[in-house]
N, C-alpha and C. Protein backbone atom coordinates (compact mmCIF):
# COMPACT_ATOMS: atom_id res chain seq x y z
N UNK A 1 -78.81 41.00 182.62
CA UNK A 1 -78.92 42.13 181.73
C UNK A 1 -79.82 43.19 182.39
N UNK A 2 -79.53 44.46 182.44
CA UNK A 2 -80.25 45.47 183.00
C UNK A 2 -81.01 45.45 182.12
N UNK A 3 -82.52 46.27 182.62
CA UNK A 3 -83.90 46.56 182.13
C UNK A 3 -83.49 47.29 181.13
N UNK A 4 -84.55 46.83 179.94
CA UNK A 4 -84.86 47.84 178.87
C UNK A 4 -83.42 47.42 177.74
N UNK A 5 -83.11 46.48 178.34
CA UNK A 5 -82.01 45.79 177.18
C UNK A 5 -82.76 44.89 175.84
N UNK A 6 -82.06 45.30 174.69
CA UNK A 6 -82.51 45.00 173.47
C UNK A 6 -82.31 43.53 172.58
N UNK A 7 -82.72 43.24 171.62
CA UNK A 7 -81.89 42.60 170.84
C UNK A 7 -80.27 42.68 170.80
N UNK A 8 -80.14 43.76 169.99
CA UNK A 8 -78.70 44.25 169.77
C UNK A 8 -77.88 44.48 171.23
N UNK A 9 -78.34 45.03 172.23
CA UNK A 9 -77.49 44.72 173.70
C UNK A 9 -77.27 42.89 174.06
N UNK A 10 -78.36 42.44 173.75
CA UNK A 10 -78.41 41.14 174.26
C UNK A 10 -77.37 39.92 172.75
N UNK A 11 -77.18 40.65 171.78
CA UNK A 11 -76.69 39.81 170.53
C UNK A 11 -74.99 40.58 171.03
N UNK A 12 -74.62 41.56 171.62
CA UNK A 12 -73.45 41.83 171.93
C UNK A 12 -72.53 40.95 172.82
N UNK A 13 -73.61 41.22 174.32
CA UNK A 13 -73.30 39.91 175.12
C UNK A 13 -73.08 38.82 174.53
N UNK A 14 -74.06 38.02 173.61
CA UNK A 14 -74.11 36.91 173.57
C UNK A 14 -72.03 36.63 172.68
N UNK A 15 -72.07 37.43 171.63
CA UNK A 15 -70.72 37.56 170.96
C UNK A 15 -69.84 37.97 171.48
N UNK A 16 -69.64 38.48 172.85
CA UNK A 16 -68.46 39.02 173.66
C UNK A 16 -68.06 38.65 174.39
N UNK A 17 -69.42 37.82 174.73
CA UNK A 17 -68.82 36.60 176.29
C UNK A 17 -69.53 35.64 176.47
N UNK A 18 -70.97 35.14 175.89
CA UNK A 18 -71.23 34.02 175.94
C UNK A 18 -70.82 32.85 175.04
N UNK A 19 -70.97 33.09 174.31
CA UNK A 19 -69.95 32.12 173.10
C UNK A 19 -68.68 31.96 173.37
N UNK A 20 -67.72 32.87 173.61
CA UNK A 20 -66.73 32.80 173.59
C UNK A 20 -66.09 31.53 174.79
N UNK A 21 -67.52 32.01 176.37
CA UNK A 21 -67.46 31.30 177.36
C UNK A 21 -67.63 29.30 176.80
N UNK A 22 -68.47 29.63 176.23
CA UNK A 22 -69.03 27.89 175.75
C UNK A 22 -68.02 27.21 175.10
N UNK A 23 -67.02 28.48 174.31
CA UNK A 23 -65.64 27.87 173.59
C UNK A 23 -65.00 27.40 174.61
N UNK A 24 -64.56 27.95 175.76
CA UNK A 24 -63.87 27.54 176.05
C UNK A 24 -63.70 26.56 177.20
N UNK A 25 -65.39 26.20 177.32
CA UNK A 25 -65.32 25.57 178.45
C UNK A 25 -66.08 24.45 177.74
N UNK A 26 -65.84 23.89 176.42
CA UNK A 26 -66.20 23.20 175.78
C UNK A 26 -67.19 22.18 176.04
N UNK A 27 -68.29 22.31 176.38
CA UNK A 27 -69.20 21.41 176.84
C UNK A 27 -69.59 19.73 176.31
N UNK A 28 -69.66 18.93 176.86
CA UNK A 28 -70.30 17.92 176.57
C UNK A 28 -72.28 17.94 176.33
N UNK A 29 -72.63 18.49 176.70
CA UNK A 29 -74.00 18.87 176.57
C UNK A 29 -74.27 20.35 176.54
N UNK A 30 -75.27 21.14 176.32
CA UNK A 30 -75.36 22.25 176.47
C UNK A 30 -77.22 21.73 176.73
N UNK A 31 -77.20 22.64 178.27
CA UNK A 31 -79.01 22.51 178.75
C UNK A 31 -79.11 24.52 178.50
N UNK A 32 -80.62 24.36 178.04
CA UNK A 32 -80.89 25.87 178.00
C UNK A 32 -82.02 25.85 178.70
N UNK A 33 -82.26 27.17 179.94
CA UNK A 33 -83.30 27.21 180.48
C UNK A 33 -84.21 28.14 179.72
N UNK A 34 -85.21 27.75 178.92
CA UNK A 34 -85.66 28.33 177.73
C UNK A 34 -86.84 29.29 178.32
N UNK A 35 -86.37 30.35 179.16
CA UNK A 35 -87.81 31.56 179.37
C UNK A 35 -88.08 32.30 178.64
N UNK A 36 -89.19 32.69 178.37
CA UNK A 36 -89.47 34.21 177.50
C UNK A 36 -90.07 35.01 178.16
N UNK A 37 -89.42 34.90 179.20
CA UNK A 37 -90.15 36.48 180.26
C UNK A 37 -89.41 37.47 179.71
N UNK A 38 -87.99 36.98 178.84
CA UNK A 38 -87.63 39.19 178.67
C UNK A 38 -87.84 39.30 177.09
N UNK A 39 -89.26 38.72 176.47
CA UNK A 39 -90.08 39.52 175.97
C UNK A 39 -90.32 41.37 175.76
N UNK A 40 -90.05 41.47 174.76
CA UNK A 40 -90.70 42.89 175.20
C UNK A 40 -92.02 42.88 175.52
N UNK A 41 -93.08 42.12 175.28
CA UNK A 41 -94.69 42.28 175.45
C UNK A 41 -94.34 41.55 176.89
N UNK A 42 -93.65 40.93 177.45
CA UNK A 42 -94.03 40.21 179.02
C UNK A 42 -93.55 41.36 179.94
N UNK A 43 -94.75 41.49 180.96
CA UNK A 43 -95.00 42.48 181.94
C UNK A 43 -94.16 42.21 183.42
N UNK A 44 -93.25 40.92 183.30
CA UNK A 44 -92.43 40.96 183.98
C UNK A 44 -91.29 41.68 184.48
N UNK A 45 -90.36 40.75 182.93
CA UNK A 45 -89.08 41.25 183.36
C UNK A 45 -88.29 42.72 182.77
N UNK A 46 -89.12 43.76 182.11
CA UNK A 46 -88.28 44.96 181.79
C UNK A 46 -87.42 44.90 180.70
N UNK A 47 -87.29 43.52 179.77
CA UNK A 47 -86.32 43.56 179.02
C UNK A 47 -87.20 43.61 177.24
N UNK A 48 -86.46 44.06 176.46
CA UNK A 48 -87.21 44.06 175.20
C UNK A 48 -86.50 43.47 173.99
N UNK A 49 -86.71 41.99 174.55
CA UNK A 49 -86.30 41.09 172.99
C UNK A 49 -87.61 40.98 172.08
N UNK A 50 -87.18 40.75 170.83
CA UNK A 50 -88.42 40.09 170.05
C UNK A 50 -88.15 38.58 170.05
N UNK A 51 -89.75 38.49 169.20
CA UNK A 51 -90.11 36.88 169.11
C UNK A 51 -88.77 36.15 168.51
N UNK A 52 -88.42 37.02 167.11
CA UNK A 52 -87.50 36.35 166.17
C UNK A 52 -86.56 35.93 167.03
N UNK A 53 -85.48 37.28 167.72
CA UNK A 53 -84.19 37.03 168.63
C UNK A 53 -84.38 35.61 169.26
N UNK A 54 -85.23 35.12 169.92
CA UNK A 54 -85.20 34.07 170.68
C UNK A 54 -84.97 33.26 169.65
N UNK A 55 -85.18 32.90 168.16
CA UNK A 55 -85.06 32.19 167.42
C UNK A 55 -83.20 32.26 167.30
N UNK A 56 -82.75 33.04 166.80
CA UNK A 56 -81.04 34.16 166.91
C UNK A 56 -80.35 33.63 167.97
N UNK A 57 -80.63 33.48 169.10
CA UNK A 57 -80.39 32.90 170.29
C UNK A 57 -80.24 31.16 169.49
N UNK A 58 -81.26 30.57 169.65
CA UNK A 58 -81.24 29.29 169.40
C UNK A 58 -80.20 28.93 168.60
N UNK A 59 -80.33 29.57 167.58
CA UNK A 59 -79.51 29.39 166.55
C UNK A 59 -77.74 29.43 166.78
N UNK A 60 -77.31 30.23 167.50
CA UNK A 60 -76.21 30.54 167.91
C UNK A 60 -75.70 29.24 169.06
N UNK A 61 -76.77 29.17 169.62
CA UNK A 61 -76.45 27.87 170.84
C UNK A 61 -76.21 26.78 169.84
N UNK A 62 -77.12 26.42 169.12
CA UNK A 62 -77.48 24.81 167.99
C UNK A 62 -76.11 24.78 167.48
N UNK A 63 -75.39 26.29 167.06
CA UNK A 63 -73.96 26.10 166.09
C UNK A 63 -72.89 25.62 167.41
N UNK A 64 -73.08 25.60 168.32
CA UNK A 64 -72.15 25.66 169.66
C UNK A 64 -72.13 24.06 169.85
N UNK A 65 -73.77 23.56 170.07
CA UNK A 65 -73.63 22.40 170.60
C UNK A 65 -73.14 21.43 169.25
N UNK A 66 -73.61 21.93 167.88
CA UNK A 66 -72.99 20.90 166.78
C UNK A 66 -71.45 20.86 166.66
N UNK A 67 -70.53 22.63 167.41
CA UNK A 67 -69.42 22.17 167.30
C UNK A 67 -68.28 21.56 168.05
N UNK A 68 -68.91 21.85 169.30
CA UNK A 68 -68.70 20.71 170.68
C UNK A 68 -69.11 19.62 171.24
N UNK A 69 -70.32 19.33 170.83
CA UNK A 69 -70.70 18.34 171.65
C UNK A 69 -71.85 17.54 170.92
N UNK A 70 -71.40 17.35 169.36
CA UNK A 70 -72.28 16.34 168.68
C UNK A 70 -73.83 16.95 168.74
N UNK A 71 -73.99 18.30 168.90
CA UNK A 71 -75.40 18.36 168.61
C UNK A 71 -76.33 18.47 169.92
N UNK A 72 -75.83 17.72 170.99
CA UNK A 72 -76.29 17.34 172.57
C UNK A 72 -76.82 18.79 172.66
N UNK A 73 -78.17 18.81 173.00
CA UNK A 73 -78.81 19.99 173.40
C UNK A 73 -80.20 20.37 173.97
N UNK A 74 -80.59 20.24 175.10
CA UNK A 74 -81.27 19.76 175.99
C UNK A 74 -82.53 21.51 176.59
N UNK A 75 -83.65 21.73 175.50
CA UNK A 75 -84.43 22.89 176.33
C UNK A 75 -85.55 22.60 177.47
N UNK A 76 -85.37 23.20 178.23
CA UNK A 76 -86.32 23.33 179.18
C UNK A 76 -87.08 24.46 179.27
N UNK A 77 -88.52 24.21 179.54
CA UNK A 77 -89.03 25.53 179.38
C UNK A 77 -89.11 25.81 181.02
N UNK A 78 -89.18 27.50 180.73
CA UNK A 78 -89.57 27.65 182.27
C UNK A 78 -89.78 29.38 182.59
N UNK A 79 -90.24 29.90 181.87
CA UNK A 79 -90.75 31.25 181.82
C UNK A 79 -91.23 32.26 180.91
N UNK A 80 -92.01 32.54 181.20
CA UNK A 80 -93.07 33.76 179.94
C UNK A 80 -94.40 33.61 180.98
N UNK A 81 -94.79 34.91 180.86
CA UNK A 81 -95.87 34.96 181.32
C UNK A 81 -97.14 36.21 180.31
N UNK A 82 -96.51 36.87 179.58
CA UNK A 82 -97.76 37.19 178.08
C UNK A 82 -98.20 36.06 177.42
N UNK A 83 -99.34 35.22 178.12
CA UNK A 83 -100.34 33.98 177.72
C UNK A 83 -100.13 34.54 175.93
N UNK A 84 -100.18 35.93 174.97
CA UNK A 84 -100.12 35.88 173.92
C UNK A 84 -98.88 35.65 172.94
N UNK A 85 -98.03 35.89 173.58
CA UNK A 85 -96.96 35.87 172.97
C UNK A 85 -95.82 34.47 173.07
N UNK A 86 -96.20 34.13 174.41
CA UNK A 86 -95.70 32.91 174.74
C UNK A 86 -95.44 31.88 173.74
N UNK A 87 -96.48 31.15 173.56
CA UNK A 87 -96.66 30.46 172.67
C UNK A 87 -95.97 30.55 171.13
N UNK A 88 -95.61 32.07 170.65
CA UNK A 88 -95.31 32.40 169.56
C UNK A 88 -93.42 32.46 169.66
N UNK A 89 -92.72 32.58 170.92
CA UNK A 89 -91.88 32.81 171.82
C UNK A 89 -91.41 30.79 171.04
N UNK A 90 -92.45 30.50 172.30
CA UNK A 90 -92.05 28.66 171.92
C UNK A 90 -91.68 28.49 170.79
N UNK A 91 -92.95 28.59 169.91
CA UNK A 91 -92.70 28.14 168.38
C UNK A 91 -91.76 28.13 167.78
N UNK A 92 -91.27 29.70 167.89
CA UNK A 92 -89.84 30.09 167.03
C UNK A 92 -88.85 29.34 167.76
N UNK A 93 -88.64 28.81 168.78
CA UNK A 93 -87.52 28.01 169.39
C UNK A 93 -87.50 26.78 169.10
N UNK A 94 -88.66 26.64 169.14
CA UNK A 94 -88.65 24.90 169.07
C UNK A 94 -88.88 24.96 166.93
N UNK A 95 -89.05 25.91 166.70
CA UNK A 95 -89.13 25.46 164.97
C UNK A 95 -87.61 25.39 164.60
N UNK A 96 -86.65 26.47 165.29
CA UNK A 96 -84.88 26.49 165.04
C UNK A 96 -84.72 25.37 165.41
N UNK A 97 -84.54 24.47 166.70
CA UNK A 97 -84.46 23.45 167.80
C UNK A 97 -84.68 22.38 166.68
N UNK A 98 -86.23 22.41 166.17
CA UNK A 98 -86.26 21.06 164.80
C UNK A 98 -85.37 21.11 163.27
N UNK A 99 -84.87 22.60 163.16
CA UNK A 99 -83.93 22.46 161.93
C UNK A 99 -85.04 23.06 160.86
N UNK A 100 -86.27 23.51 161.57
CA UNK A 100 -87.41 23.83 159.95
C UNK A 100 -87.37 25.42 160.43
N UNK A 101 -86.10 26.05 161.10
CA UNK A 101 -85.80 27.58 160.86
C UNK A 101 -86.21 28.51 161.95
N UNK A 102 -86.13 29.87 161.55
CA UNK A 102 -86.65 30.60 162.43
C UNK A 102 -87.38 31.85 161.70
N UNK A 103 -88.93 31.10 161.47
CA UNK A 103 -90.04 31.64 160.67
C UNK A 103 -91.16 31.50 161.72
C-alpha cells in the first residue's frame, strides 16, 4: 500500500482482492503476520490506520478462517514500533482473536 493510505483505502483492498484472494485459494490455515507499524502514530511506515481498523482487519480474517478452515488461525507478532500505541494496536487484536470484540 502506498504512503499515507487510510482505513477506507486499506478496507477497499481488503474487499476487492484480499478476501476475494482467500476465497479462492481456500486455505487450510490462515497465519497473519500481525505488525502495527502502519499505524498512523508509528514513525515508520507512512501509513495511517487506526487502533480500531486493526481490530476490522481481524475480524474480516476470523470470518475467512471460520469459513474455510474450521477457525485455524495462527498470529504472529512482528512489528510496531510507537512503544505507545503498540500495545493498544495488540490489545484490540488479540481482544477480536479471543471473541470478547473489538473494544
Amino acid at each position: 500500500m502506498p504512503a499515507g493510505s487510510t482505513d477506507t483505502d486499506y478496507e477497499h483492498a481488503f474487499m476487492a482482492r484480499i478476501l476475494p484472494k482467500i476465497d479462492a485459494f481456500k486455505p487450510e490455515a490462515i497465519l497473519v503476520s500481525a505488525g502495527f507499524d502502519a499505524h498512523k502514530s508509528d514513525p515508520l511506515a507512512q501509513i495511517c490506520l487506526s487502533t480500531e481498523f486493526f481490530g476490522w482487519m481481524t475480524e474480516r480474517l476470523m470470518e475467512k478462517a471460520a469459513h474455510h478452515c474450521e477457525g485455524r488461525i495462527l498470529s504472529l507478532l512482528e512489528g510496531g514500533y510507537n512503544l505507545e500505541m503498540l500495545p493498544r494496536c495488540i490489545g484490540t487484536h488479540l481482544r477480536v482473536l479471543s471473541g470478547a470484540g473489538n473494544a
